[in-house]
N, C-alpha and C. Protein backbone atom coordinates (compact mmCIF):
# COMPACT_ATOMS: atom_id res chain seq x y z
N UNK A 1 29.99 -18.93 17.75
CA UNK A 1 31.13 -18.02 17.77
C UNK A 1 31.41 -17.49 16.37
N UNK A 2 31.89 -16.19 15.72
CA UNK A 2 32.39 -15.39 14.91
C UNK A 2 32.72 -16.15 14.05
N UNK A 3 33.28 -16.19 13.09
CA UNK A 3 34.31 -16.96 12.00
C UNK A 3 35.68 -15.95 12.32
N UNK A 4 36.47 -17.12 12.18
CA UNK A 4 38.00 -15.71 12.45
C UNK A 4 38.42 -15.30 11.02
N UNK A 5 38.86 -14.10 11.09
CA UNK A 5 39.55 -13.44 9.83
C UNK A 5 40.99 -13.70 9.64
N UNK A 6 41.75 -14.73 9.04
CA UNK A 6 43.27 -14.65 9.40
C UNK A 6 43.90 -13.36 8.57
N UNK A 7 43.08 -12.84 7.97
CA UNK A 7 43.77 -11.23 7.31
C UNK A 7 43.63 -10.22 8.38
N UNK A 8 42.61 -10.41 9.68
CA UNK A 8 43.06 -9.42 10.82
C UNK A 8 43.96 -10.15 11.76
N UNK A 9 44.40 -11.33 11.54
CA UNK A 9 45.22 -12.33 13.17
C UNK A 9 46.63 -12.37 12.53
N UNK A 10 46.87 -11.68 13.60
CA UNK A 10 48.67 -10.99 13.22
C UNK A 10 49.78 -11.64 13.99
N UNK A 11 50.60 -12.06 13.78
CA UNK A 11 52.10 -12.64 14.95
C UNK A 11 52.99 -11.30 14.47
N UNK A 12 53.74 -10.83 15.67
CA UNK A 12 54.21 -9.63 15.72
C UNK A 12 56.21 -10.15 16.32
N UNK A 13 56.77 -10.29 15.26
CA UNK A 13 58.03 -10.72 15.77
C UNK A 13 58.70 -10.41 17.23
N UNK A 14 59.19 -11.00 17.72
CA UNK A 14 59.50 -10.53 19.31
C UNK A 14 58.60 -10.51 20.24
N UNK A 15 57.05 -10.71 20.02
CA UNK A 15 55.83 -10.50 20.78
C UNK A 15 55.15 -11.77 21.05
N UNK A 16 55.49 -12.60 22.42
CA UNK A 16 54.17 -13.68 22.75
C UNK A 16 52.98 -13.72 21.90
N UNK A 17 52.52 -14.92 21.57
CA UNK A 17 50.87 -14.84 20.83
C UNK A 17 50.39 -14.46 19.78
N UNK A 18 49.49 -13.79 19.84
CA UNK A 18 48.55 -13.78 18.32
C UNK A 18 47.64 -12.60 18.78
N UNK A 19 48.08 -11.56 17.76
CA UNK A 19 47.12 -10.38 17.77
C UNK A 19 45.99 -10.13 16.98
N UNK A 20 44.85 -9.53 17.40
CA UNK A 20 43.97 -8.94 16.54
C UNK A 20 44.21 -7.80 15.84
N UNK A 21 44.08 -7.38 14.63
CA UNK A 21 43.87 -6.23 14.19
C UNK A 21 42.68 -5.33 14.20
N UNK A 22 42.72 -4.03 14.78
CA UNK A 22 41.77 -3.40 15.31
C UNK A 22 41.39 -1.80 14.43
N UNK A 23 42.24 -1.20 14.00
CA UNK A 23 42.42 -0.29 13.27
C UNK A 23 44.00 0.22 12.70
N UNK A 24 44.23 0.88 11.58
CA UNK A 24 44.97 1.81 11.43
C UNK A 24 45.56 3.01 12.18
N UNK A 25 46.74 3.38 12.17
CA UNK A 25 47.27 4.24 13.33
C UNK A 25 48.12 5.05 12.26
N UNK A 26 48.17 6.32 13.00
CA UNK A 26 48.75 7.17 12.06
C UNK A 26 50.48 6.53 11.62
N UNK A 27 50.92 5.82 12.37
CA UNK A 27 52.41 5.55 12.35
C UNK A 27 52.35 3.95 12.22
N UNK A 28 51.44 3.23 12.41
CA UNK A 28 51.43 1.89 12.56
C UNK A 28 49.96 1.08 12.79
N UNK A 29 50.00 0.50 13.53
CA UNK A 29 48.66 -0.66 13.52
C UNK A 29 47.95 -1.04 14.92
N UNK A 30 47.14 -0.36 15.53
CA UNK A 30 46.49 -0.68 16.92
C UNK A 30 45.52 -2.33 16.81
N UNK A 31 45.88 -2.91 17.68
CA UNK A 31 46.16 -4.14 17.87
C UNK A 31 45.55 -4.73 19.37
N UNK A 32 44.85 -5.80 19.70
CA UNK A 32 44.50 -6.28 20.68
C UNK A 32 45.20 -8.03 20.90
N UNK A 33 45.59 -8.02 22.07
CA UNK A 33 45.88 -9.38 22.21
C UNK A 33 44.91 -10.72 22.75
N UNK A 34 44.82 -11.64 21.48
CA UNK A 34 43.59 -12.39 21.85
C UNK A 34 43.44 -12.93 23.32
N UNK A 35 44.77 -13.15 24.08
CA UNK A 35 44.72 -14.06 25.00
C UNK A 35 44.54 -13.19 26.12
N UNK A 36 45.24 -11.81 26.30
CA UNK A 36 45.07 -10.91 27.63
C UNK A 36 44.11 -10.27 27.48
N UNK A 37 43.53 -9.65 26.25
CA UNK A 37 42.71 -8.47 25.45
C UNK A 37 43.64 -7.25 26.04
N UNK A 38 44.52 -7.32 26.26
CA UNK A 38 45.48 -6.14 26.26
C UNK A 38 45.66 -5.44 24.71
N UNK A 39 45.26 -4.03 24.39
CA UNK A 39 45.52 -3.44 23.66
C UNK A 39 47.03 -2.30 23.49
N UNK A 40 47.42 -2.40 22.16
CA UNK A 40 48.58 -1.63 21.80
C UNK A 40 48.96 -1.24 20.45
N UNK A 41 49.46 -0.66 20.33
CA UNK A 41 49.84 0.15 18.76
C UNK A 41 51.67 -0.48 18.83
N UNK A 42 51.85 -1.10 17.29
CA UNK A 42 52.91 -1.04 17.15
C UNK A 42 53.08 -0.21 15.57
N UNK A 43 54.57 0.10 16.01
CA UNK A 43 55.03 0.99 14.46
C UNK A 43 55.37 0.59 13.85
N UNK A 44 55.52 1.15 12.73
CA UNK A 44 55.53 1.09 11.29
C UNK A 44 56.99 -0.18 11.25
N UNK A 45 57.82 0.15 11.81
CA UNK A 45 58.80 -0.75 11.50
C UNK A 45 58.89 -1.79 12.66
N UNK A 46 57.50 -2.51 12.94
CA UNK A 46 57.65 -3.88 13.84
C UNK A 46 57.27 -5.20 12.33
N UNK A 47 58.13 -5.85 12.42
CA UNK A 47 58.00 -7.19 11.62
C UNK A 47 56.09 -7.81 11.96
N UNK A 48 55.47 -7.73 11.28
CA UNK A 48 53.91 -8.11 11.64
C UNK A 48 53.92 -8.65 10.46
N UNK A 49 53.02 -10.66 10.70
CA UNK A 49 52.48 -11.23 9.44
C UNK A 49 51.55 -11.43 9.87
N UNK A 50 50.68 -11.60 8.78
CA UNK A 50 48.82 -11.45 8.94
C UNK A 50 48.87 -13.22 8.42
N UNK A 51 48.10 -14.02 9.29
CA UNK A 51 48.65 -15.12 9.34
C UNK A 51 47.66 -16.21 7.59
N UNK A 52 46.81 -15.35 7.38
CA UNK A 52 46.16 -15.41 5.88
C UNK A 52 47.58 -15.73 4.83
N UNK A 53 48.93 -15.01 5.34
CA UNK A 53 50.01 -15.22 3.88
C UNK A 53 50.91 -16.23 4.57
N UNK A 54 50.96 -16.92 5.47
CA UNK A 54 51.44 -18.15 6.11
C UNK A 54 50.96 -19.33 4.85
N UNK A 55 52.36 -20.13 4.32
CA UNK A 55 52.02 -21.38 4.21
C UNK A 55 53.36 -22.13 4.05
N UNK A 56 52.93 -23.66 3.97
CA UNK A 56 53.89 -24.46 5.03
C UNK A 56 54.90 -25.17 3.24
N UNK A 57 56.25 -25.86 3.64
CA UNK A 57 56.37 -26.46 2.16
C UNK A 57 56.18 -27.50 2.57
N UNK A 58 55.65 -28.06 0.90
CA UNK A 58 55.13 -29.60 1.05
C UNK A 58 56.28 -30.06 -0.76
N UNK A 59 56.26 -31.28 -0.47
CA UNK A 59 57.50 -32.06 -1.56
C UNK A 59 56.94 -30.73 -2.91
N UNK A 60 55.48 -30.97 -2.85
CA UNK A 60 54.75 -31.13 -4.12
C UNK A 60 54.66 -29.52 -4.31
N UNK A 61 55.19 -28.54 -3.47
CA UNK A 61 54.52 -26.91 -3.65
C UNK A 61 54.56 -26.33 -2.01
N UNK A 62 53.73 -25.56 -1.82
CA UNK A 62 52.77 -25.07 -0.43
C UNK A 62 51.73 -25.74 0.01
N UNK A 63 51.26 -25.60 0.90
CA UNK A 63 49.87 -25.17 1.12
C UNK A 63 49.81 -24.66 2.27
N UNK A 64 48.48 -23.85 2.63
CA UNK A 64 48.18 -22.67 2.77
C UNK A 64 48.38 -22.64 4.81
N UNK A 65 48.37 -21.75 5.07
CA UNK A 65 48.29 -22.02 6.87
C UNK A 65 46.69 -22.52 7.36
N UNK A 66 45.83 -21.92 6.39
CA UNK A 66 44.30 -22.07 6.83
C UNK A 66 43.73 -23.65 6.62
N UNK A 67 44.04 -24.00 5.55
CA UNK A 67 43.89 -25.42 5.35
C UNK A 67 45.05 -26.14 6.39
N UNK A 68 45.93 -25.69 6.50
CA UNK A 68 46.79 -26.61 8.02
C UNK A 68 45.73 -26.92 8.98
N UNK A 69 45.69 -26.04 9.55
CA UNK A 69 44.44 -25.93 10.59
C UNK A 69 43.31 -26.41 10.45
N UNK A 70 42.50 -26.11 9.26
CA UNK A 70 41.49 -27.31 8.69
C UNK A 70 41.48 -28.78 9.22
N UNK A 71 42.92 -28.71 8.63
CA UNK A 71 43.35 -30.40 8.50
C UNK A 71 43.62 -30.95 10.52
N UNK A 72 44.11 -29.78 10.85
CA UNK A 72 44.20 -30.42 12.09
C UNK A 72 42.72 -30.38 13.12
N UNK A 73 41.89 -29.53 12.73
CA UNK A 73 40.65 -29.64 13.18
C UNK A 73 39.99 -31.14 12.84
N UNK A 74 40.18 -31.43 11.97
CA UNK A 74 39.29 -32.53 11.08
C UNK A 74 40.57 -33.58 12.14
N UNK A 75 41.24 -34.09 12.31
CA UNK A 75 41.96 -35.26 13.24
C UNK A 75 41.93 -34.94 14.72
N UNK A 76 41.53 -33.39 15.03
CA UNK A 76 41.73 -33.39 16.89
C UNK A 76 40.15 -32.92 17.36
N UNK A 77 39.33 -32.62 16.20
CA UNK A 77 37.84 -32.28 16.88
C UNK A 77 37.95 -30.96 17.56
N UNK A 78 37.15 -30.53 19.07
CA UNK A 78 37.11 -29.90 19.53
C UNK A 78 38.73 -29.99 20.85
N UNK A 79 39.35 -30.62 20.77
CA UNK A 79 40.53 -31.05 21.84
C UNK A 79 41.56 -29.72 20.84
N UNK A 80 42.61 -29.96 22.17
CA UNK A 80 43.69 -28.52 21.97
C UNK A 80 44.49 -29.75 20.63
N UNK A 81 46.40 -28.72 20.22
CA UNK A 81 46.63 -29.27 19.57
C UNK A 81 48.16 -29.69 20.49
N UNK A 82 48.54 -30.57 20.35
CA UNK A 82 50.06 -30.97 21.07
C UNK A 82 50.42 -29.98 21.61
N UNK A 83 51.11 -29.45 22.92
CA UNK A 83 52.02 -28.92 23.15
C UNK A 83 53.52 -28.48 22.40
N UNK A 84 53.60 -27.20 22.10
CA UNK A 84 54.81 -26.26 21.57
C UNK A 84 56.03 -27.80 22.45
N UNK A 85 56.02 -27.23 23.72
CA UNK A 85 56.82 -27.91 24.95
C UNK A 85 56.51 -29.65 24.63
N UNK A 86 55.94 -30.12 23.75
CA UNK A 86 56.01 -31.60 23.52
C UNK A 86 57.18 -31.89 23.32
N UNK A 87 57.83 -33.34 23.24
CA UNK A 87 59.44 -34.08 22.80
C UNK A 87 58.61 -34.11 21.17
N UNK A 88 60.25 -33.42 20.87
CA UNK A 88 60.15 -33.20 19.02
C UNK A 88 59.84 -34.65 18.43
N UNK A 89 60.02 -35.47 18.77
CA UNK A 89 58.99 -36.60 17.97
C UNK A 89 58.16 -36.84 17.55
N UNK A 90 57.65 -36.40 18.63
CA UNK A 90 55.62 -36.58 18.97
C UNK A 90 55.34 -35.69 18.30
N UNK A 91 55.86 -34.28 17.85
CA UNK A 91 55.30 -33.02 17.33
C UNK A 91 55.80 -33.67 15.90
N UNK A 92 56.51 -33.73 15.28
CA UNK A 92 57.00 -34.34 14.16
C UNK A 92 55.75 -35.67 13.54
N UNK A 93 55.66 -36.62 14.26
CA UNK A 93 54.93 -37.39 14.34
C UNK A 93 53.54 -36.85 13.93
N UNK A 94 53.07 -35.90 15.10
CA UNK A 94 51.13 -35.43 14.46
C UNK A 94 51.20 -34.64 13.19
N UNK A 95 52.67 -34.09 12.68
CA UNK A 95 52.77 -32.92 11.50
C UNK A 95 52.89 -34.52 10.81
N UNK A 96 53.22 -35.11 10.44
CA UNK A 96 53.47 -36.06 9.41
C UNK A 96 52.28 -36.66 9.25
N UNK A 97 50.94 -36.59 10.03
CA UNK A 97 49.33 -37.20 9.81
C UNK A 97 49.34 -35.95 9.44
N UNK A 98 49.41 -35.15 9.62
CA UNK A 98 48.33 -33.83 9.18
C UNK A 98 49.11 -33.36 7.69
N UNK A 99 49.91 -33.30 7.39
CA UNK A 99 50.40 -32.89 6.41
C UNK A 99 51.79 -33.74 6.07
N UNK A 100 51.59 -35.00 5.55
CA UNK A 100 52.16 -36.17 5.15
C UNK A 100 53.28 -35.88 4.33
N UNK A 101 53.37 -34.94 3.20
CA UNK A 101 54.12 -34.35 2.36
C UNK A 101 54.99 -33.56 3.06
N UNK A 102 55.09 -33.18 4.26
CA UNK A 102 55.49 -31.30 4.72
C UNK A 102 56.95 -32.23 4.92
N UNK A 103 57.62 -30.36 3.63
CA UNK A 103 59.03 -30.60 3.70
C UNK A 103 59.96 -30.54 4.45
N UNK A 104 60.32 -31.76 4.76
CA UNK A 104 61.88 -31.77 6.05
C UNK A 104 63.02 -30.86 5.96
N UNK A 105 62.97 -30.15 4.82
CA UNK A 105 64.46 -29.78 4.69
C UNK A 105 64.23 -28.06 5.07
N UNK A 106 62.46 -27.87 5.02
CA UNK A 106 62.02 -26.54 5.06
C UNK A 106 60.88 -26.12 6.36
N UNK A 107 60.45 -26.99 6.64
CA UNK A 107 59.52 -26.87 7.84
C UNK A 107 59.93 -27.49 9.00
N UNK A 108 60.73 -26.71 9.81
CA UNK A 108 61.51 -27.41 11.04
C UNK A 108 60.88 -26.95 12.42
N UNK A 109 61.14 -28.09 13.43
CA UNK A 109 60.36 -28.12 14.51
C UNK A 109 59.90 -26.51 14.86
N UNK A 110 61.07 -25.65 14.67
CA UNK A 110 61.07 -24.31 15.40
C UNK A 110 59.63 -23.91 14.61
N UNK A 111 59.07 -24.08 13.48
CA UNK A 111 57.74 -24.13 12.73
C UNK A 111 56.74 -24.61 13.31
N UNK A 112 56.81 -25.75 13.71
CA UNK A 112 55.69 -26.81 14.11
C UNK A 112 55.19 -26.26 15.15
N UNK A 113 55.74 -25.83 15.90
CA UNK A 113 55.76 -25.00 17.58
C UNK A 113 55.17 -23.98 17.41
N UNK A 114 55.68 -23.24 16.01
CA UNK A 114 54.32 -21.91 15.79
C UNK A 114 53.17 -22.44 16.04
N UNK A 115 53.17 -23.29 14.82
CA UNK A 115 51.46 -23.11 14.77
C UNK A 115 50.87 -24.38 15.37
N UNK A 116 51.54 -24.77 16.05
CA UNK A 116 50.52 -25.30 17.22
C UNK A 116 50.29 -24.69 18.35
N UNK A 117 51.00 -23.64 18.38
CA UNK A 117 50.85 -22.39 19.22
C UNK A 117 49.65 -21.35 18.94
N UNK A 118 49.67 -21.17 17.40
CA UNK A 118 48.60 -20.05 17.05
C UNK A 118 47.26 -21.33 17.37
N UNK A 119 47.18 -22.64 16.73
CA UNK A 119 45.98 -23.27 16.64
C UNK A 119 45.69 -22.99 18.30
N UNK A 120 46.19 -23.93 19.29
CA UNK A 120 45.56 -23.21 20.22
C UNK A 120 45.28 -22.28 20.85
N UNK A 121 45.97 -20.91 20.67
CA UNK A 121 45.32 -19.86 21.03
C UNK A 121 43.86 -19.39 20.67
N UNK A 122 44.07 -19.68 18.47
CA UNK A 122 42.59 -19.52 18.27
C UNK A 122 41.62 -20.19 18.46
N UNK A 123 41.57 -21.51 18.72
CA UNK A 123 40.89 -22.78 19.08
C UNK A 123 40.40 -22.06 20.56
N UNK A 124 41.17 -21.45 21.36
CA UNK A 124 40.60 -21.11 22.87
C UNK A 124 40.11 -19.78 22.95
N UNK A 125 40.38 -18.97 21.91
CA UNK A 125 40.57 -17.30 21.94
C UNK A 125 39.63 -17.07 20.98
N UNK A 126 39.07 -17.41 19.88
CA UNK A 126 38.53 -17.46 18.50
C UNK A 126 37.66 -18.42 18.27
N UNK A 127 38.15 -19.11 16.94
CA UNK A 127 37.40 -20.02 16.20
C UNK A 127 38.59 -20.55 15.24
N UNK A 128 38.19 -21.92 14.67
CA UNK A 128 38.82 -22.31 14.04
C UNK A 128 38.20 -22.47 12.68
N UNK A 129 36.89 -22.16 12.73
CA UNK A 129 36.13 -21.64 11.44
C UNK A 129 36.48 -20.29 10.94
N UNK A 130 36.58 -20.28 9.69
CA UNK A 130 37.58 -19.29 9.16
C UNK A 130 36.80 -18.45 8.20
N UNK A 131 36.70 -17.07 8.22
CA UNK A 131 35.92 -16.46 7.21
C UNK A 131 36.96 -16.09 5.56
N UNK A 132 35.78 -16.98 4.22
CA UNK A 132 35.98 -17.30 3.40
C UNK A 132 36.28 -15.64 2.44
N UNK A 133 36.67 -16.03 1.16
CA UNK A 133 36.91 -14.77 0.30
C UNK A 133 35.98 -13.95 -0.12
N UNK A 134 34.81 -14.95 -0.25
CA UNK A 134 33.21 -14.00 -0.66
C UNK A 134 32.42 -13.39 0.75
N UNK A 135 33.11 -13.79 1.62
CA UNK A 135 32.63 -13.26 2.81
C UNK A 135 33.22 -12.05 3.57
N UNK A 136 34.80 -11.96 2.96
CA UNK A 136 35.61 -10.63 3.41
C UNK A 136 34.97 -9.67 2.22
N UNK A 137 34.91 -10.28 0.90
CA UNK A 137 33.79 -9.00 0.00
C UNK A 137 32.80 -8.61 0.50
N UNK A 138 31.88 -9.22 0.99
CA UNK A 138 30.71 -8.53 1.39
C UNK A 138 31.07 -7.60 2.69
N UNK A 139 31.73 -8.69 3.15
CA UNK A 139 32.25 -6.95 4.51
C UNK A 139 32.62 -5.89 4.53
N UNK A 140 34.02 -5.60 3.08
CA UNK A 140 34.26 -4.65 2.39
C UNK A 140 32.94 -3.51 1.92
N UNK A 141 32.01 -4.28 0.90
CA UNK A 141 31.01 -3.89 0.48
C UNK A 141 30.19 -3.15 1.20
N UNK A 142 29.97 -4.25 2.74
CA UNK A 142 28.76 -3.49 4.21
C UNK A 142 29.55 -1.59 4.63
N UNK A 143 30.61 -2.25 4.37
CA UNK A 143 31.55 -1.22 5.25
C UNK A 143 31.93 0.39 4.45
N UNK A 144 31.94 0.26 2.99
CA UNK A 144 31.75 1.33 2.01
C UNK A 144 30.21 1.94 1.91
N UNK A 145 29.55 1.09 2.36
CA UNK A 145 27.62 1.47 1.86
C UNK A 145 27.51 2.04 3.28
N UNK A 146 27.95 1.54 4.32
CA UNK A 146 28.28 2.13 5.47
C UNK A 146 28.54 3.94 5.82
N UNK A 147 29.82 3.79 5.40
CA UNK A 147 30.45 5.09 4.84
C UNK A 147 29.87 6.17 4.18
N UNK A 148 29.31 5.26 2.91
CA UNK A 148 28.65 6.25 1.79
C UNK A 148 27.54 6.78 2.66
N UNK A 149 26.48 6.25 3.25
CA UNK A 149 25.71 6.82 4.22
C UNK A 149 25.89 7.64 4.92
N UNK A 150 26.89 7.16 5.39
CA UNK A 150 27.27 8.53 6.22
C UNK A 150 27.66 9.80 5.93
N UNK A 151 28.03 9.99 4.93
CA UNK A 151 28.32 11.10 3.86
C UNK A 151 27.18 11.75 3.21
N UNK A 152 25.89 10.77 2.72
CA UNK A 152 24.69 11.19 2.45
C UNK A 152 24.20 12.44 2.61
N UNK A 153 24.11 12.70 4.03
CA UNK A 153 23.43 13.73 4.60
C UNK A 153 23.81 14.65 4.27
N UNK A 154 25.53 15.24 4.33
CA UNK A 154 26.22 15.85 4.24
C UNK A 154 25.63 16.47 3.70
N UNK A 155 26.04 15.75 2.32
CA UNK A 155 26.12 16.48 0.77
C UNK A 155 24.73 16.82 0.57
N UNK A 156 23.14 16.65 1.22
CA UNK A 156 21.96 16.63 1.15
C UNK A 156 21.86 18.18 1.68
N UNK A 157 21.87 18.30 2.70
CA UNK A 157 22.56 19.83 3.82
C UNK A 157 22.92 20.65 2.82
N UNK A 158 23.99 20.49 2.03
CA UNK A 158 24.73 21.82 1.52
C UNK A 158 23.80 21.82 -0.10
N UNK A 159 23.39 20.79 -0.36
CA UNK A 159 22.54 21.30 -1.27
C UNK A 159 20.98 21.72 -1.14
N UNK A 160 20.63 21.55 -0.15
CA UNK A 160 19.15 22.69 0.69
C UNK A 160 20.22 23.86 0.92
N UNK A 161 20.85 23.80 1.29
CA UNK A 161 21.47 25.35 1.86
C UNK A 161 22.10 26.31 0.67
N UNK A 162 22.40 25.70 -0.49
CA UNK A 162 22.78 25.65 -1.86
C UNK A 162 21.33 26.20 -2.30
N UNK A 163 20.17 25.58 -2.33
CA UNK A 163 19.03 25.79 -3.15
C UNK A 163 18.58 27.14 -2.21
N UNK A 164 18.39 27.39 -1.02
CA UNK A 164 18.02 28.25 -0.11
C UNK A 164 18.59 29.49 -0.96
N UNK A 165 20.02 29.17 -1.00
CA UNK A 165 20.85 30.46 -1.16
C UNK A 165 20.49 31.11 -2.93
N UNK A 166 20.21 30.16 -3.69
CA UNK A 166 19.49 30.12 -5.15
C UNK A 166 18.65 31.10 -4.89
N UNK A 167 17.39 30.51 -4.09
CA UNK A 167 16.31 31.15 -4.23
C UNK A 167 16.50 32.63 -3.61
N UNK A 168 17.01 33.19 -2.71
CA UNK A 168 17.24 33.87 -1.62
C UNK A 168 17.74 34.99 -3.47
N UNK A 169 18.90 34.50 -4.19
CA UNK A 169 19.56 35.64 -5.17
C UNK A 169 18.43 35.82 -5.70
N UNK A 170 17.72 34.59 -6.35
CA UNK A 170 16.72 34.94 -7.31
C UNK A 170 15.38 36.04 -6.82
N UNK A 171 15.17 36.23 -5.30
CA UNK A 171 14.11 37.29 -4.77
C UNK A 171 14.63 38.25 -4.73
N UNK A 172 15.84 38.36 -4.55
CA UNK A 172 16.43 39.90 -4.81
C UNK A 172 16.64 40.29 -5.80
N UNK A 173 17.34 39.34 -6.87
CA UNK A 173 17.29 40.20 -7.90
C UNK A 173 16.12 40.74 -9.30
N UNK A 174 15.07 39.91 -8.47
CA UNK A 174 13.06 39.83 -9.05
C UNK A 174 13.08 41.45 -8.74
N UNK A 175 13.77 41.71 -6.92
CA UNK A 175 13.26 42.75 -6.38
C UNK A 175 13.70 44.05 -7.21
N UNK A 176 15.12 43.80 -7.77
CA UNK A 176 15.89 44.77 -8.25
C UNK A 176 15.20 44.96 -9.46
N UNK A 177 14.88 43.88 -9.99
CA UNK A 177 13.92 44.49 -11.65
C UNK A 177 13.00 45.24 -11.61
N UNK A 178 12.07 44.97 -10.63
CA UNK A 178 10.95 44.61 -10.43
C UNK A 178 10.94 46.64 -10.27
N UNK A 179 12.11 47.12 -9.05
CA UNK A 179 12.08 48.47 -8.70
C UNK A 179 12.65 49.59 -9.84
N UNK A 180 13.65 48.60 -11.08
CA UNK A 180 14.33 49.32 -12.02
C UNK A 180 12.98 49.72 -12.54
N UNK A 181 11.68 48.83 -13.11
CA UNK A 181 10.84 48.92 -14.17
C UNK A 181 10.41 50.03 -13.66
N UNK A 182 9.78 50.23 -12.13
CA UNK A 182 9.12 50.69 -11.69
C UNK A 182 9.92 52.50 -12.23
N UNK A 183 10.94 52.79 -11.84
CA UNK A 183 11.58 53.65 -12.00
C UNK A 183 11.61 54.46 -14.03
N UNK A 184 11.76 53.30 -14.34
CA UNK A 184 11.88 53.27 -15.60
C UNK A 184 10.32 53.83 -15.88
N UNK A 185 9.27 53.75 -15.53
CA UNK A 185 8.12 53.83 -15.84
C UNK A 185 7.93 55.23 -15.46
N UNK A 186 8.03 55.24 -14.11
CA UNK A 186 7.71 56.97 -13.80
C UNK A 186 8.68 57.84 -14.69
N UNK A 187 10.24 57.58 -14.93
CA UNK A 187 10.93 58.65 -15.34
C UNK A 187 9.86 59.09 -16.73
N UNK A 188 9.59 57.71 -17.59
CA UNK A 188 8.82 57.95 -19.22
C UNK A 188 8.17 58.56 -19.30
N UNK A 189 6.87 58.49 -18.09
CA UNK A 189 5.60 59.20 -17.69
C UNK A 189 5.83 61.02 -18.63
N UNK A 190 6.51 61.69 -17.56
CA UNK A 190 6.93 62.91 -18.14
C UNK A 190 6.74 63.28 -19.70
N UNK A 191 8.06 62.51 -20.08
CA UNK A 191 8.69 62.71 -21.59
C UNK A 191 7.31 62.65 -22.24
N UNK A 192 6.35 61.82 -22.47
CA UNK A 192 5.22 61.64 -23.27
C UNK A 192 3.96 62.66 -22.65
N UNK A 193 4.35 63.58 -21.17
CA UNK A 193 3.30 64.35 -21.28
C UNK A 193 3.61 66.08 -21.96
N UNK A 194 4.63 65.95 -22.08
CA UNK A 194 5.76 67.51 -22.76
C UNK A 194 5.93 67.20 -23.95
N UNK A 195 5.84 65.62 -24.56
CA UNK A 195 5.55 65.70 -26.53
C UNK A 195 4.42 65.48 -26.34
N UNK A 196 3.07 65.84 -25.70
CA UNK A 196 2.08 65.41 -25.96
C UNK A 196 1.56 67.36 -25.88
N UNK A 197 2.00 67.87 -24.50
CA UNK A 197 1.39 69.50 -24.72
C UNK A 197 2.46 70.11 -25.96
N UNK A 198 3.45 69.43 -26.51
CA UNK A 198 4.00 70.31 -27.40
C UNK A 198 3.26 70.46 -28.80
N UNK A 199 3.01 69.00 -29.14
CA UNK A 199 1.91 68.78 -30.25
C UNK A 199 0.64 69.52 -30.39
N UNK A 200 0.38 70.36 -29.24
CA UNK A 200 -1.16 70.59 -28.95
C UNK A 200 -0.54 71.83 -29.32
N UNK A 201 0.53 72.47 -28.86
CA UNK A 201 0.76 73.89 -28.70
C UNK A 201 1.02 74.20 -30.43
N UNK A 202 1.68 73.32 -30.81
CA UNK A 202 2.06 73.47 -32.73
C UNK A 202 0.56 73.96 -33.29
């Protein structure tokens, strides 16, 4: 399966689940839902976090939403993660193995319920293997060389049609010399045969 991107996996305030990001929209962000594959565009002013800037407090600082998930992969294997709908103990309880530090006064159940919500969606919908920072560069990278290709031709086209049009001035205006000389030659003809009988006539 894929590696997931959490810079395209979006939670959309007011909206069940976990969206994909699919493209840019003139007003907002077209969007697929991992769990229905129902597609939709929301606007510019819907609350959307890209779940890559998620992280949890711990005594000592943050840490990150992706390493959460890490951590809970590495204690549940391939199995789902607790139930949202678990008794707040038990959910309290598996957050205190998985992240031993996570601050009480700042990460409250209504939290825990997220993202044991997003883990299993992507765990069933996705992957829980996660694509790394040198790996969104190179996609960037595929995706501009991509582009630039495609543009290639373009600019290849208008410069044959560019050189065409070069050559095309340069035969006409060969032609235009080419008929001035000619002109230029016969008018001279004359002049040098009337100083030539005038000399004879002296």
């Amino acid at each position: 399966m894929e590696k997931t991107d959490l810079k395209k996996v979006l939670s959309v305030s007011g909206q069940p689940g976990l969206w994909q990001y699919l493209a840019q929209a003139k007003n907002g962000v077209i969007v697929e839902s991992y769990v229905t594959k129902h597609r939709t565009q929301f606007g510019s002013n819907a609350r959307i976090t890209t779940l890559e800037d998620v992280s949890i407090y711990t005594n000592s600082g943050e840490v990150t939403l992706k390493q959460v998930f890490l951590d809970m992969k590495a204690k549940l294997g391939d199995k789902e993660a607790p139930s949202s709908k678990s008794d707040e103990k038990a959910i309290k309880a598996f957050f205190a193995e998985v992240i031993p530090e996570y601050d009480q006064d700042k990460f409250y159940v209504s939290h825990m319920k997220k993202v044991l919500d997003w883990y299993n969606v992507l765990n069933a919908y996705a992957s829980i293997d996660f694509v790394e920072e040198e790996e969104q560069v190179e996609d960037k990278s595929k995706e501009n060389a991509e582009e630039t290709s495609k543009e290639a031709p373009k600019k290849t086209a208008v410069k044959k049609e560019t050189t065409k049009a070069k050559a095309a001035a340069g035969t006409k205006a060969a032609s235009k010399a080419t008929s001035a000389k000619s002109t230029t030659t016969k008018s001279a003809a004359p002049k040098k045969t009337t100083r030539s009988a005038h000399i004879k006539a002296s």
